[in-house]
Protein backbone atom coordinates (compact mmCIF):
# COMPACT_ATOMS: atom_id res chain seq x y z
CA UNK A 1 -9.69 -7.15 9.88
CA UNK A 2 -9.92 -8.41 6.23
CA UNK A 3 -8.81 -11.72 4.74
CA UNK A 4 -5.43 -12.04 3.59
CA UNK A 5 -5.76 -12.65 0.29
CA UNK A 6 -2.40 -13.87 -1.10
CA UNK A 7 0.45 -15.91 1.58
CA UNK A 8 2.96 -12.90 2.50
CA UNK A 9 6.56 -14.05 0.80
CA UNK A 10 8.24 -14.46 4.47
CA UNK A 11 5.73 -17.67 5.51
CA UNK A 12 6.63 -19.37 1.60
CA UNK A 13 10.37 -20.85 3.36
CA UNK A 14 8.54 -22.88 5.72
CA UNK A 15 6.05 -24.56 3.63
CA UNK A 16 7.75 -27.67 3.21
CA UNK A 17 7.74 -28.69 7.18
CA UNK A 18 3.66 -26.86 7.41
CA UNK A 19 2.87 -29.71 4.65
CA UNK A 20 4.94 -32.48 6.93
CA UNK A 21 3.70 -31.31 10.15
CA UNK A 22 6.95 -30.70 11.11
CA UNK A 23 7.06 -27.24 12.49
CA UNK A 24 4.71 -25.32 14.97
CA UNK A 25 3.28 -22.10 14.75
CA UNK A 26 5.52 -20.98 18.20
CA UNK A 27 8.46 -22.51 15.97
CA UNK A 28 7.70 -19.75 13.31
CA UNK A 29 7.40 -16.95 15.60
CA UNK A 30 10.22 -17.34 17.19
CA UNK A 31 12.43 -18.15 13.58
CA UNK A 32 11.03 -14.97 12.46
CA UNK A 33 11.63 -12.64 15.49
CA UNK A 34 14.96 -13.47 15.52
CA UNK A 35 15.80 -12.00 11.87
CA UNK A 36 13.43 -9.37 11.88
CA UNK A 37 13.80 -5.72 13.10
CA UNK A 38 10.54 -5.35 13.90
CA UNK A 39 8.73 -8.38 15.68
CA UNK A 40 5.62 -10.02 14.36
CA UNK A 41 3.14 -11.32 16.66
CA UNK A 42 1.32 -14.95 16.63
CA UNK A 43 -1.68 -13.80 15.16
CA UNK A 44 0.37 -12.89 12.15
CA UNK A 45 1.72 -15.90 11.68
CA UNK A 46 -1.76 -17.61 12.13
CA UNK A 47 -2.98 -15.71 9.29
CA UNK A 48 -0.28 -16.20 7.16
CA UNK A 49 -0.70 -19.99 7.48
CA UNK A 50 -4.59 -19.43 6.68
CA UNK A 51 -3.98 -17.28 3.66
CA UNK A 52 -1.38 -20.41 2.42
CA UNK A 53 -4.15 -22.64 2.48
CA UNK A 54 -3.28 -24.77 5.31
CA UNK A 55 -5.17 -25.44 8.71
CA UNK A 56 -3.82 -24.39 11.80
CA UNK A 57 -4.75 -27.67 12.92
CA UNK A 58 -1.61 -29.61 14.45
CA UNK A 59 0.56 -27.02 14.42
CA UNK A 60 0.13 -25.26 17.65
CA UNK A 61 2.44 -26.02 20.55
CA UNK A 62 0.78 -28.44 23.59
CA UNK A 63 -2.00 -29.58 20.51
CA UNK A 64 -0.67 -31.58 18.36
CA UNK A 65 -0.35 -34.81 20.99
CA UNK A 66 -4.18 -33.65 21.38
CA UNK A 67 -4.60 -33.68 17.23
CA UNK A 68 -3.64 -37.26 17.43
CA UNK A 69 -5.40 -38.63 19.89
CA UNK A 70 -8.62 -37.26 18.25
CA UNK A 71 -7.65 -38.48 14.92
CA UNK A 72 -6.98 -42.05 15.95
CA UNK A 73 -10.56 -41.66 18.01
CA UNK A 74 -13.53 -43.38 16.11
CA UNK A 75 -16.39 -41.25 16.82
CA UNK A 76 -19.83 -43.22 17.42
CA UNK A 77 -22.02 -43.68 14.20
CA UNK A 78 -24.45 -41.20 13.86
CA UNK A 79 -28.12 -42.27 12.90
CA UNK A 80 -29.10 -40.46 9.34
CA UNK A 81 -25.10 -40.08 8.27
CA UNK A 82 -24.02 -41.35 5.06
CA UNK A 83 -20.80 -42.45 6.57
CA UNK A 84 -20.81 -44.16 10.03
CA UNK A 85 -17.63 -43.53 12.01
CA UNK A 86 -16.75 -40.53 10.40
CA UNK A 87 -15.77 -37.44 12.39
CA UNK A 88 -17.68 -34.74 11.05
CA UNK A 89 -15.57 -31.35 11.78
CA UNK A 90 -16.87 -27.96 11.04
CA UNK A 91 -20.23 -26.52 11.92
CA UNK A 92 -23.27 -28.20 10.80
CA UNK A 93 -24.73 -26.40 8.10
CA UNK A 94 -21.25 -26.66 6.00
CA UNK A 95 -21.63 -30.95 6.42
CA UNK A 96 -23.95 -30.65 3.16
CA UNK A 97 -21.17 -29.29 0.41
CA UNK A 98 -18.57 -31.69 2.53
CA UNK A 99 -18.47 -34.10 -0.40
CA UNK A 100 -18.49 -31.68 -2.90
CA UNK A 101 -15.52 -29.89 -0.84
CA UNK A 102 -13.86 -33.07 -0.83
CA UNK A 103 -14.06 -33.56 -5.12
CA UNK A 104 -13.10 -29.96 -5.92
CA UNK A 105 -16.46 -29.38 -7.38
CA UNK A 106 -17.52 -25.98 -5.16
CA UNK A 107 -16.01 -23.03 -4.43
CA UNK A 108 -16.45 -21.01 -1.48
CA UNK A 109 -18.34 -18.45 -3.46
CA UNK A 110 -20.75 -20.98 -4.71
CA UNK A 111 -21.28 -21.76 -0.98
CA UNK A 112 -21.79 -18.36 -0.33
CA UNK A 113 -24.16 -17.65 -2.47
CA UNK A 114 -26.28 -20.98 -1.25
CA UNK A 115 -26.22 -20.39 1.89
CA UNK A 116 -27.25 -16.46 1.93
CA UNK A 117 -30.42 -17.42 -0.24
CA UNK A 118 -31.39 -19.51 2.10
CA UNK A 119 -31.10 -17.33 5.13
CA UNK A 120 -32.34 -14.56 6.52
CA UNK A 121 -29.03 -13.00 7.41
CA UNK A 122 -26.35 -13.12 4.80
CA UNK A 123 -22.99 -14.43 5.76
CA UNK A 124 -19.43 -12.95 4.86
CA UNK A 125 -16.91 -15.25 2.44
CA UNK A 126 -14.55 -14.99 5.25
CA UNK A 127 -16.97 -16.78 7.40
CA UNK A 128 -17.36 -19.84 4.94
CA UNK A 129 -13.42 -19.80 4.49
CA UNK A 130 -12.99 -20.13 8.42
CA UNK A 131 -15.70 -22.88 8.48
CA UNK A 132 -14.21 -24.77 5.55
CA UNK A 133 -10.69 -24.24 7.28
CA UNK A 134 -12.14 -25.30 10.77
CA UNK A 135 -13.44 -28.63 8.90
CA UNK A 136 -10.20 -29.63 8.23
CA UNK A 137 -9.65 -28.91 4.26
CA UNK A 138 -7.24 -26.63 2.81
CA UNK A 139 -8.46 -23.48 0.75
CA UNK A 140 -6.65 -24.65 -2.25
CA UNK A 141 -8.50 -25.14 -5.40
CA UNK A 142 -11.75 -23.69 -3.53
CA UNK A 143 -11.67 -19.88 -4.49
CA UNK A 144 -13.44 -18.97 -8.44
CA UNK A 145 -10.15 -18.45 -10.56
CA UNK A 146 -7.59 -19.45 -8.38
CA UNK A 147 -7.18 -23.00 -9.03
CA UNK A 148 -4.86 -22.60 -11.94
CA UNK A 149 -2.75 -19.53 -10.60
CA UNK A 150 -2.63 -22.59 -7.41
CA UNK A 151 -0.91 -24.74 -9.71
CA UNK A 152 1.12 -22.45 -11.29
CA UNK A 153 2.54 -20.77 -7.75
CA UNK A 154 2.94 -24.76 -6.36
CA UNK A 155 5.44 -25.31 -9.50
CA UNK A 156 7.51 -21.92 -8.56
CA UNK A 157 7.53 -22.86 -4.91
CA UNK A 158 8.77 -26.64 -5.99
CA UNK A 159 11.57 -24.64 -8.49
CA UNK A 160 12.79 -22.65 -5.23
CA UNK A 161 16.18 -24.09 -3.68
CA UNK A 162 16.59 -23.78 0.14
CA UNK A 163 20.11 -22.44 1.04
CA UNK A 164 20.13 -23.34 4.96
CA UNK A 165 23.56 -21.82 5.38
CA UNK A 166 22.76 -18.53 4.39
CA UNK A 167 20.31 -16.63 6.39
CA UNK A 168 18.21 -14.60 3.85
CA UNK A 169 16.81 -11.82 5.24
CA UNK A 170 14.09 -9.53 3.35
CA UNK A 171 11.52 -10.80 1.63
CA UNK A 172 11.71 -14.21 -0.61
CA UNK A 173 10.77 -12.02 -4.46
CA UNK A 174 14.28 -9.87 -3.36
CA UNK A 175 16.41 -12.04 -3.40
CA UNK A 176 16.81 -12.61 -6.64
CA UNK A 177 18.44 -9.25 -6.91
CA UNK A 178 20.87 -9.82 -3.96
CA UNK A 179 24.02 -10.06 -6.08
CA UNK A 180 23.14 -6.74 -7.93
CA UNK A 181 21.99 -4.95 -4.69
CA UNK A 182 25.45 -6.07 -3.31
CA UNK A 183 27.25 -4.50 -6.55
CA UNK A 184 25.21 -1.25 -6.26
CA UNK A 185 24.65 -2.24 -10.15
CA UNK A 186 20.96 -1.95 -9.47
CA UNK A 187 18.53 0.84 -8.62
CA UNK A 188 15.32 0.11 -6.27
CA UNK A 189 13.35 1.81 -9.45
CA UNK A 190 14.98 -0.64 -11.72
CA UNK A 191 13.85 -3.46 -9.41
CA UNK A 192 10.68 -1.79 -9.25
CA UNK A 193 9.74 -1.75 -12.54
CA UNK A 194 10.95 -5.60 -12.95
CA UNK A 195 8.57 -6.62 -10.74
CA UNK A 196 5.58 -4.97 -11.86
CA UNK A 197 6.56 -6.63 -14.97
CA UNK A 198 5.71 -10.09 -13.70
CA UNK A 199 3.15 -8.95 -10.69
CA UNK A 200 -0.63 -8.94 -11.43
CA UNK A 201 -1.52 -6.38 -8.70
CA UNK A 202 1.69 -3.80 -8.99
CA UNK A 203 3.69 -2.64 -5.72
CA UNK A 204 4.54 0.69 -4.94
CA UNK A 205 8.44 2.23 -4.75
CA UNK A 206 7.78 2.27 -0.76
CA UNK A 207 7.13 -1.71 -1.02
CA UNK A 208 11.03 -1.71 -2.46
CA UNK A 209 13.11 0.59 -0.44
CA UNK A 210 10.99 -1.08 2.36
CA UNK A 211 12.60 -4.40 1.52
CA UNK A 212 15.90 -3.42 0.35
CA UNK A 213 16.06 -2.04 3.94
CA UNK A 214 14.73 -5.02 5.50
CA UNK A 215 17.38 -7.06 3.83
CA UNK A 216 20.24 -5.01 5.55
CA UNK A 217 21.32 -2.35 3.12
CA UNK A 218 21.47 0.93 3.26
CA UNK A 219 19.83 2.83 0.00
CA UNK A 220 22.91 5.23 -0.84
CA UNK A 221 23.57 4.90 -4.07
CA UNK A 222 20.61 2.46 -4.85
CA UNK A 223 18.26 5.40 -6.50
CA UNK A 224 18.29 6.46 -9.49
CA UNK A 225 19.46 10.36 -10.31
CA UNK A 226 21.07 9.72 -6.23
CA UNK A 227 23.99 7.99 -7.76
CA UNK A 228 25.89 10.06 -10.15
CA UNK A 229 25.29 12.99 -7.42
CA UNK A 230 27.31 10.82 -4.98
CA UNK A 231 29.91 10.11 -7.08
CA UNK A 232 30.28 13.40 -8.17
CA UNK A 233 30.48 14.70 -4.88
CA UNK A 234 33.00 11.66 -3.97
CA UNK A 235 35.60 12.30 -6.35
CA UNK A 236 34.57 16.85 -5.70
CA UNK A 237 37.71 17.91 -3.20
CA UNK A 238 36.56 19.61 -0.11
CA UNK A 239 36.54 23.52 -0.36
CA UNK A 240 38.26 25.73 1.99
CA UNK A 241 37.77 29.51 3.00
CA UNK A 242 40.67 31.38 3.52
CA UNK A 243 42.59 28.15 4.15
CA UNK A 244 40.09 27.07 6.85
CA UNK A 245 38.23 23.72 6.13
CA UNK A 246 34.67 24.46 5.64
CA UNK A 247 32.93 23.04 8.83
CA UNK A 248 29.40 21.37 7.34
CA UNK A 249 26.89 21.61 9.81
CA UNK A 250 23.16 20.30 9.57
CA UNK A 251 21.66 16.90 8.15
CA UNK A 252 23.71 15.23 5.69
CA UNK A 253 20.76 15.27 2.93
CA UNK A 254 20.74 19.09 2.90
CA UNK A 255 24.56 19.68 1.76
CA UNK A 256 23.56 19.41 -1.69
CA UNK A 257 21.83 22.46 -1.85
CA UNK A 258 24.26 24.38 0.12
CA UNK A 259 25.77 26.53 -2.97
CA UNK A 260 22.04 27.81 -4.28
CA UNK A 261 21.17 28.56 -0.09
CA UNK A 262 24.36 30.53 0.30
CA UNK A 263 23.69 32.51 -3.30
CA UNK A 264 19.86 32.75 -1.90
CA UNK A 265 18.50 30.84 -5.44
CA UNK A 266 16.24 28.27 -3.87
CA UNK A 267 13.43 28.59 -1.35
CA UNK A 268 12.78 26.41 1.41
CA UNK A 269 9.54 25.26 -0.40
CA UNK A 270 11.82 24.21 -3.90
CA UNK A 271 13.69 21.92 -1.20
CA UNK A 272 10.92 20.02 0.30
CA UNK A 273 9.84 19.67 -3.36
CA UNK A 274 12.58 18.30 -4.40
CA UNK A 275 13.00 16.12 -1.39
CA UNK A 276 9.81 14.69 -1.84
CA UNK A 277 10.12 13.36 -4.84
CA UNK A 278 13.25 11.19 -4.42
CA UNK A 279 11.88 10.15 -0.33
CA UNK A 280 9.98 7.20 0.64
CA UNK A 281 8.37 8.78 3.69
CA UNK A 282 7.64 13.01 2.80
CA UNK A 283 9.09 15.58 5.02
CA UNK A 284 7.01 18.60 6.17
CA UNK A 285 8.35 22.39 5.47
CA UNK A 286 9.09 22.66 9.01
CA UNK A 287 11.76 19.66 8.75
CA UNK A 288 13.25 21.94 5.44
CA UNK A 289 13.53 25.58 7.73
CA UNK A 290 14.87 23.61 11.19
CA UNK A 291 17.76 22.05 8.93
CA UNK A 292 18.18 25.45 7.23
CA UNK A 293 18.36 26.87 10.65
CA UNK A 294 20.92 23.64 11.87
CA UNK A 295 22.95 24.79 9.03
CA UNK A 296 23.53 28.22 10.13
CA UNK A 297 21.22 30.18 7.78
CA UNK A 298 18.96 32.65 8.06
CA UNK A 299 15.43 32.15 6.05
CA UNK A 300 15.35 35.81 5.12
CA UNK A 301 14.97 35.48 1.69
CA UNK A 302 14.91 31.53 1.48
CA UNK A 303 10.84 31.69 1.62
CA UNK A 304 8.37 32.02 -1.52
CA UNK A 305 6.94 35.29 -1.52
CA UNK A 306 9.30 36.62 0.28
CA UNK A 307 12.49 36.97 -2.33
CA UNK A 308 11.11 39.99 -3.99
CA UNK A 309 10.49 41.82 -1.13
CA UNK A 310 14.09 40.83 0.06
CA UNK A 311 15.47 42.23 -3.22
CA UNK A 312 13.48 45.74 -3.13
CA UNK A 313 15.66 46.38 0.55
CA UNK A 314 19.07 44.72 -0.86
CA UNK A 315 21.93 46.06 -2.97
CA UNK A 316 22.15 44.46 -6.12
CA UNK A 317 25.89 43.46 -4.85
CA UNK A 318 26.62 43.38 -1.06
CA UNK A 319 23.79 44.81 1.00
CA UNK A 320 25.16 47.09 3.92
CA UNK A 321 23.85 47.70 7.60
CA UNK A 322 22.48 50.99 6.39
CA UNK A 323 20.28 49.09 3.63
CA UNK A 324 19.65 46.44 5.64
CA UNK A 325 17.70 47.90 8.73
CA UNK A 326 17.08 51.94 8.10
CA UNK A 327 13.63 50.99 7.73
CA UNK A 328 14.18 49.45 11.22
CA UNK A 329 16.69 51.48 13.62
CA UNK A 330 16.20 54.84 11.28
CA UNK A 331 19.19 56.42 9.05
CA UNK A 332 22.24 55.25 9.66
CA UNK A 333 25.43 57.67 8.29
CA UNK A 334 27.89 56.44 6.26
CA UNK A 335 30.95 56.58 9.43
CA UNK A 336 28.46 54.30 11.68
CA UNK A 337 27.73 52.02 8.53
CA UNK A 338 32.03 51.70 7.99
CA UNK A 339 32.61 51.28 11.73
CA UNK A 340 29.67 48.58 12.01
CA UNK A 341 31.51 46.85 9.15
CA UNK A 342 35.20 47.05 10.69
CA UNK A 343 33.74 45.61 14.62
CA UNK A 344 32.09 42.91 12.57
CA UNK A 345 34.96 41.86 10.93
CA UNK A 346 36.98 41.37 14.28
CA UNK A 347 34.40 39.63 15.72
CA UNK A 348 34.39 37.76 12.47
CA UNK A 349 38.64 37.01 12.80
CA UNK A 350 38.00 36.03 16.52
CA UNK A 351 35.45 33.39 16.42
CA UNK A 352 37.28 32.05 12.84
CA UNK A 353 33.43 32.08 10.73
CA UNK A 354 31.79 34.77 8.98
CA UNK A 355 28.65 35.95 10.58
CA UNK A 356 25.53 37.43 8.84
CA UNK A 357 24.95 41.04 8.86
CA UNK A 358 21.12 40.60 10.77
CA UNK A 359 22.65 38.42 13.28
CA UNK A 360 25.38 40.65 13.99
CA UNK A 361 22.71 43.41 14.74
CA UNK A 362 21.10 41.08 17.09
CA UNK A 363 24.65 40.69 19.02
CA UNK A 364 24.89 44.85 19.55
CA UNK A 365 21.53 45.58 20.46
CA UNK A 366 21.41 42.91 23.17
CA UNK A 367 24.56 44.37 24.42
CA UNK A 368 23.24 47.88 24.22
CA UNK A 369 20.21 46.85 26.42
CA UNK A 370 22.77 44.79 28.91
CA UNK A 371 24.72 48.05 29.34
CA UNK A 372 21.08 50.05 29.72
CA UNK A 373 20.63 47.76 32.58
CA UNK A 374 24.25 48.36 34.03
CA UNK A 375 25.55 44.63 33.60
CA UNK A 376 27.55 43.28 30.92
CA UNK A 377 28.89 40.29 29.80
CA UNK A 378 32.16 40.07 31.45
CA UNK A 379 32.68 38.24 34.27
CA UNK A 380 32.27 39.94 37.65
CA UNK A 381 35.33 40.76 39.94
């Protein structure tokens, strides 16, 4: 796995008690685990400690008594050291940049590039950033570049008040939107184009509903075009059919383009467009024709390539049995076309919904066939 770069947001709450030694790396596991949805495991917070700057050193549970007693320990003095009594951490070949470690005056690049001249297999950066760690000295100041942005992140972190009655949950950069997020009088585009305002390396819309979710809301109403829809549909009174209520059946997302399925003016393939560009996560087609399906709808006619050939067989108003399937089931005359219509329309009054002239079809030939096998579908006396 790579080196985390940058200290994740979650880890930047409990710097005060890393610096004081105050807090164990079990501690932070188990903090974390308790507001999060999804838990973390150790090695995660390990790395976030790492990628702070800090050692690990001390801050494991059952250790840190250990940490001590080899601290207060005066090692032996070594013949050839500079420094007699000093406990030299770290592996060997790092023990000649130590003091130059120790004044700020090398980075871990220039190390790098020292010690793969000199040897006959090159080492990685993260190996030099684990040795340097392992020695005992913090990252900070030690990368090409970083040292001010160090500075400038320490000042932000010291500006940062600690509220320990409420529990914040998300990440840290969110919650300066809270109070809008809580008034719906912010969009998670609007928040994403304030931060990559301020951000050197940009995050993606994902990043945001990601954290808006993580923080406990729900994202109706928090996207932009998804709001006035909402409303609109709020304040739009529920239609009725014949002075039935209009039962809506499938997902909740797909109600919007209920009118244009019923009037057969979008395809299945226009939905999981438009879908797509207002989702986080993309749905497949076969999400799009299920839900369509859920719904109650045929897909004759609601797939691209196939409206045109629907519109050759259909009547420019209402399209008839006889239209319909004499390609099918052969010519049907006009008095088997009217009774058809009439049967379908007290099946239609019985079961209180209007039923679809191909599904209808379906019903009577798989009643035909029963009766061509002698059973039907009334219970036996």
């Amino acid at each position: 796995m790579g080196r985390i770069e940058r200290a994740p947001d979650w880890i930047l709450k409990y710097k005060g008690r890393i610096e004081k030694g105050a807090i164990t790396v079990e501690d932070i596991l188990e903090a974390e685990n308790r507001i999060r949805t999804e838990p973390i495991k150790i090695s995660t917070v390990t790395r976030a400690i790492n990628a702070m700057n800090y050692p690990i050193t001390g801050l494991r549970k059952g250790k840190k008594a250990e940490t001590e007693v080899k601290e207060e320990k005066k090692e032996e003095p070594v013949k050839g050291r500079a420094e007699p009594g000093r406990i030299e951490r770290g592996p060997s070949w790092l023990q000649k940049y130590r003091e130059r470690i120790e004044k700020g005056t090398i980075t871990v690049e220039d190390i790098l590039e020292a010690e793969s001249r000199i040897r006959v297999e090159p080492i990685k950066i993260s190996t030099v950033a684990r040795a340097i760690n392992t020695a005992g000295y913090p990252l900070t100041g030690l990368w090409r570049g970083r040292k001010a942005e160090a500075e400038v992140e320490k000042e932000k972190l010291v500006e940062k008040r600690e509220e320990a009655e409420i529990i914040e949950r998300g990440p840290d950069w969110l919650q300066k939107y809270r109070e809008r997020i809580d008034k719906g009088a912010i969009t998670a585009e609007d928040i994403l184009e304030a931060e990559n305002r301020i951000r050197k390396v940009p995050i993606k819309l994902i990043t945001v509903t990601r954290a808006i979710n993580a923080m406990g809301y729900p994202l109706t109403g928090l996207r932009r075009g998804i709001k006035a829809e909402a409303e609109v549909k709020k304040e739009k009174p529920v239609e009725k059919k014949e002075g039935a209520e209009i039962i809506e059946r499938g997902p909740g997302w797909l109600q919007k383009y209920r009118e244009r399925i019923e009037k057969k003016t979008i395809t299945a393939e226009d939905i999981l467009e438009a879908e797509n560009k207002i989702r986080a996560e993309p749905i497949k087609i076969s999400s799009v024709t299920r839900a369509i399906n859920t719904m109650g709808y045929p897909l004759t006619g609601l797939r691209r390539g196939e409206k045109e050939e629907v519109k050759k067989v259909e009547k420019p108003k209402k399209a008839g049995m006889a239209e319909v399937y004499a390609s099918s089931i052969g010519k049907i005359s006009e008095a088997t076309e009217k009774r058809f219509d009439a049967i379908k329309k007290s099946w239609e009054k019985d079961l209180d919904k209007s039923l679809h002239n191909d599904y209808f079809v379906n019903i009577l030939l798989a009643l035909a066939k029963l009766v061509e096998h002698g059973k039907t579908l009334a219970p036996a006396k």
